[in-house]
Every structure is written in C-alpha cells, then in structure tokens.
C-alpha atoms as a PDB file:
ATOM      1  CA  UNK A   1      13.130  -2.631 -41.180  1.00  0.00           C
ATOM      2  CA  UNK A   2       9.801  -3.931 -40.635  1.00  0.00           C
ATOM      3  CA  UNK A   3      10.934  -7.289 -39.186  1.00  0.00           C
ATOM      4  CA  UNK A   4      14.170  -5.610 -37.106  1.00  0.00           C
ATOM      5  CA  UNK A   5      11.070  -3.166 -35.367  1.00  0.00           C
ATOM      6  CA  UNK A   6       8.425  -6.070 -34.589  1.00  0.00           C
ATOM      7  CA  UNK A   7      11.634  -7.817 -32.658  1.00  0.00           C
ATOM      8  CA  UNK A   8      12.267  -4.613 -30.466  1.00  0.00           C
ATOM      9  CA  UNK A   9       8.019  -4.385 -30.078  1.00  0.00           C
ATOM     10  CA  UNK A  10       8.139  -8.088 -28.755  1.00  0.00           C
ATOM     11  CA  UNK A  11      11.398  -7.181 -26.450  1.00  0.00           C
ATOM     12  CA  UNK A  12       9.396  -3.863 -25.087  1.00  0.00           C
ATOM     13  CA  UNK A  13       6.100  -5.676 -24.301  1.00  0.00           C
ATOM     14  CA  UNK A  14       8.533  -8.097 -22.150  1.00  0.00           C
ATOM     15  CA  UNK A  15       9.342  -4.966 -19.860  1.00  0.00           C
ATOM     16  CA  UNK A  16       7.226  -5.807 -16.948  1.00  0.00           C
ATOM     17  CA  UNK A  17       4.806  -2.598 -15.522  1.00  0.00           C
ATOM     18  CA  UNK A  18       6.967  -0.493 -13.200  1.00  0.00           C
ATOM     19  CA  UNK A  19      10.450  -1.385 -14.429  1.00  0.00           C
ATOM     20  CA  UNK A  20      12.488   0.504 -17.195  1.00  0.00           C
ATOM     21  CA  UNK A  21      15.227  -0.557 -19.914  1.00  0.00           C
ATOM     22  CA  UNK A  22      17.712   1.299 -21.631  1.00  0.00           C
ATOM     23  CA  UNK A  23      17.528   1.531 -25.528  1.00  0.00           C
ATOM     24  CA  UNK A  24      21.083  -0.293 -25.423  1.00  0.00           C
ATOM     25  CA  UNK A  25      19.817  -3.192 -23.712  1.00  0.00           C
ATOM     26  CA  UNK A  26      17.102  -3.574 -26.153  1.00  0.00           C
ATOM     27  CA  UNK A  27      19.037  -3.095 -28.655  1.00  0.00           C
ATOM     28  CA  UNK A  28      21.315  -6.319 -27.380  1.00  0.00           C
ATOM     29  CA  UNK A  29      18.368  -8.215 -26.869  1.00  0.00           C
ATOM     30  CA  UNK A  30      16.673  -7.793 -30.521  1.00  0.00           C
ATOM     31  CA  UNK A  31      20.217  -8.661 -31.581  1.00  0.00           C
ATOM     32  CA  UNK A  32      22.246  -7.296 -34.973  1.00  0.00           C
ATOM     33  CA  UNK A  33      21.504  -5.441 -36.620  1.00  0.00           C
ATOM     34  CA  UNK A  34      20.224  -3.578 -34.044  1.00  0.00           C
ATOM     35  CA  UNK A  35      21.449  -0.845 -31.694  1.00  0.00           C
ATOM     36  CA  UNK A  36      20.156   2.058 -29.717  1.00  0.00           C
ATOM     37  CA  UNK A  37      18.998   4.503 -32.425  1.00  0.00           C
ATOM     38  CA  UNK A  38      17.259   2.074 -34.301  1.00  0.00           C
ATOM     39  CA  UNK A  39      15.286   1.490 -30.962  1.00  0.00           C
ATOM     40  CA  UNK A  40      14.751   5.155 -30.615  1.00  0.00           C
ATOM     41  CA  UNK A  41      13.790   5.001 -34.412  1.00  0.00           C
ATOM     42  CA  UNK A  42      11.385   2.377 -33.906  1.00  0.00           C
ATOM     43  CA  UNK A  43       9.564   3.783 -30.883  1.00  0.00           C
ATOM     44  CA  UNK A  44       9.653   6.947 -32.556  1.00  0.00           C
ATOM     45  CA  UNK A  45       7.403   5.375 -35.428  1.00  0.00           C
ATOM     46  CA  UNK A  46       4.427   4.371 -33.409  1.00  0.00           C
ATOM     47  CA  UNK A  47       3.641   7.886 -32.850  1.00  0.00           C
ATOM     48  CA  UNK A  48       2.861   7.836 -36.925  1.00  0.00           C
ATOM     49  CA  UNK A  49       2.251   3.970 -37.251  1.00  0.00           C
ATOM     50  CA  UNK A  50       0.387   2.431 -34.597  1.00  0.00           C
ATOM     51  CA  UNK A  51       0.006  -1.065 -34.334  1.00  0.00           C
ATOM     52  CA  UNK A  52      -2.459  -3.590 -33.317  1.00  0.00           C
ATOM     53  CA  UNK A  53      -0.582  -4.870 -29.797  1.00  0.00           C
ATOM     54  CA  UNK A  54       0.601  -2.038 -27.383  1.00  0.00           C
ATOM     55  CA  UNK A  55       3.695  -1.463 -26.979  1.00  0.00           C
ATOM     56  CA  UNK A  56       4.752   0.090 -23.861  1.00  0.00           C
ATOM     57  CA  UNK A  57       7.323   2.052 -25.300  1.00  0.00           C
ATOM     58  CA  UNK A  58       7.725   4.923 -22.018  1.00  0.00           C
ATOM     59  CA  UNK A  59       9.413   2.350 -20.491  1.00  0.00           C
ATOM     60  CA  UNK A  60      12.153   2.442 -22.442  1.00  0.00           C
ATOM     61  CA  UNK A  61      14.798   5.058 -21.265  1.00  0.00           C
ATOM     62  CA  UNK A  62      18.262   6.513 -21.899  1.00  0.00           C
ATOM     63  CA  UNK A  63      21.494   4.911 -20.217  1.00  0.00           C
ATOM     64  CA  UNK A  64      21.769   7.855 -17.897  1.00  0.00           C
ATOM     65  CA  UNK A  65      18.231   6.893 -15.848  1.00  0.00           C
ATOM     66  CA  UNK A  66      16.186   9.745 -17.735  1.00  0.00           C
ATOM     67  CA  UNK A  67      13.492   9.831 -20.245  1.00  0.00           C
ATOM     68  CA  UNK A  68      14.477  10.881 -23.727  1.00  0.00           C
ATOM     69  CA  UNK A  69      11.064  12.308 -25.085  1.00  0.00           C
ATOM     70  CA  UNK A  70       9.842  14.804 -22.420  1.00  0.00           C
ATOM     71  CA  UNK A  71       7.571  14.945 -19.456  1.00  0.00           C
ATOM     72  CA  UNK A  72       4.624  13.143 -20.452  1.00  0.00           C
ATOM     73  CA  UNK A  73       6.756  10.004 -20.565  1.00  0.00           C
ATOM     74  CA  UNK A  74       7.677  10.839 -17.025  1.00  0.00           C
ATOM     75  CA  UNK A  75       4.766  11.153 -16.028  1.00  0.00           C
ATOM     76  CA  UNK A  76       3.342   7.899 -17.524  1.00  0.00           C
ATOM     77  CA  UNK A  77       6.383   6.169 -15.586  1.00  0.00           C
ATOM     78  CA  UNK A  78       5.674   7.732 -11.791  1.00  0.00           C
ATOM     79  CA  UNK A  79       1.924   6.429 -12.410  1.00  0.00           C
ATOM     80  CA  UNK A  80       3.349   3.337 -12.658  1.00  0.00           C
ATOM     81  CA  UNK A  81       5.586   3.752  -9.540  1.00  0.00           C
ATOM     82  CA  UNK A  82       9.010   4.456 -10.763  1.00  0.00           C
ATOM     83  CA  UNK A  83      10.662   7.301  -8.876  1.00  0.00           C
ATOM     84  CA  UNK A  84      12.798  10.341 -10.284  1.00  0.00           C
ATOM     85  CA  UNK A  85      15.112  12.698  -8.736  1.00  0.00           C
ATOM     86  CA  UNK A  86      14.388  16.253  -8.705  1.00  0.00           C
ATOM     87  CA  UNK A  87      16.654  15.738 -11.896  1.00  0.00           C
ATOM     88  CA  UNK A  88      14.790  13.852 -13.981  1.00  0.00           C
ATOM     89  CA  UNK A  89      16.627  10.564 -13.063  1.00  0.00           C
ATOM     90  CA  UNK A  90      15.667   7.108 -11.823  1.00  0.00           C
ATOM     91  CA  UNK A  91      17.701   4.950  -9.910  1.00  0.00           C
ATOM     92  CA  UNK A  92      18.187   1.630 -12.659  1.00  0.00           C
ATOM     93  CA  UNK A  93      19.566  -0.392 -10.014  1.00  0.00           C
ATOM     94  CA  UNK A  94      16.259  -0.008  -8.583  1.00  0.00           C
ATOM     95  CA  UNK A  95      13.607   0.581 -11.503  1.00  0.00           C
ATOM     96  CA  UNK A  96      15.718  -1.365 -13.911  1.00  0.00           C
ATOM     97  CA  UNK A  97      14.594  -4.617 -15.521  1.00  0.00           C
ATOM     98  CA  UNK A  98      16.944  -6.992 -15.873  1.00  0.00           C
ATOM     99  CA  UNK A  99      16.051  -8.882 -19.347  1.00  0.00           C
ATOM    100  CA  UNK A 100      14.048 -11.822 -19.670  1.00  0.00           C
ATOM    101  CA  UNK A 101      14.527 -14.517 -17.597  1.00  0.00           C
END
C-alpha cells in the first residue's frame, strides 16, 4: 500500500492552489489498482502518518462538488478562492482541475 499511496501524494501535490479534483479522477490518474476509497484511505492516513512533502489533500473532493471531511476543509478551500453554494457545493466546471497537462 505504501507505494499505491506515494502515487496518489505525487498526483495531489499536482493539483494546482485554487482548483479541486474528485477522488475518482485521482484514482484514474494513480492508475490500478487504485480507485476512490483507496484515495479517501490514503488521505485519511496523513492525519496519523504525516509525511515529509505536503500534500494538499483539501483539495481533493467528492464527485458531487462538496467536501467529504467537514467544514474545516471548506474553509481551507474558500481561503484559497474556490466558491461554495449555500449548499456546500462548488461549481467543478469552474474550480475543477483538469489533470496534468
């Protein structure tokens, strides 16, 4: 698991400030075995497990436009400049990141 997390670290530091990806599309972009709960999984760890490099892992959020883990990652996006609705939802079209190019 080790190796499968350090690829979706080195997709999420790609994410540029101000933009936001879905776990799914990280998930295609650290390629199989990967999918969206092992991304969730993986950000999940650094909460226990930091690392050495940052990882700016509130800028990863659900398919639906909305963070996944609660306010403060909210928060942490709007001080980078990406908008919500009054319901918790940013516009991907907008905030979204398409990949690397």
């Amino acid at each position: 698991m080790d190796k499968l997390y350090e690829q979706i670290y080195q997709v999420v530091r790609q994410i540029p400030f101000g933009r936001v990806a879905t776990y799914g599309q990280i998930a295609r972009l650290a390629g199989p075995p990967c999918d969206a709960r092992i991304v969730g999984w993986a950000l999940g760890s650094l909460r226990y497990n930091p690392i050495d490099r940052p990882v700016p892992w509130q800028r990863v959020i659900n398919a639906q436009g909305k963070v996944s883990t609660g306010y403060r990652q909210q928060e942490l996006l709007e001080q980078e400049g990406v908008v919500f609705d009054c319901h918790g939802q940013t516009d991907l079209a907008r905030f979204g990141w398409a990949g690397p190019s």
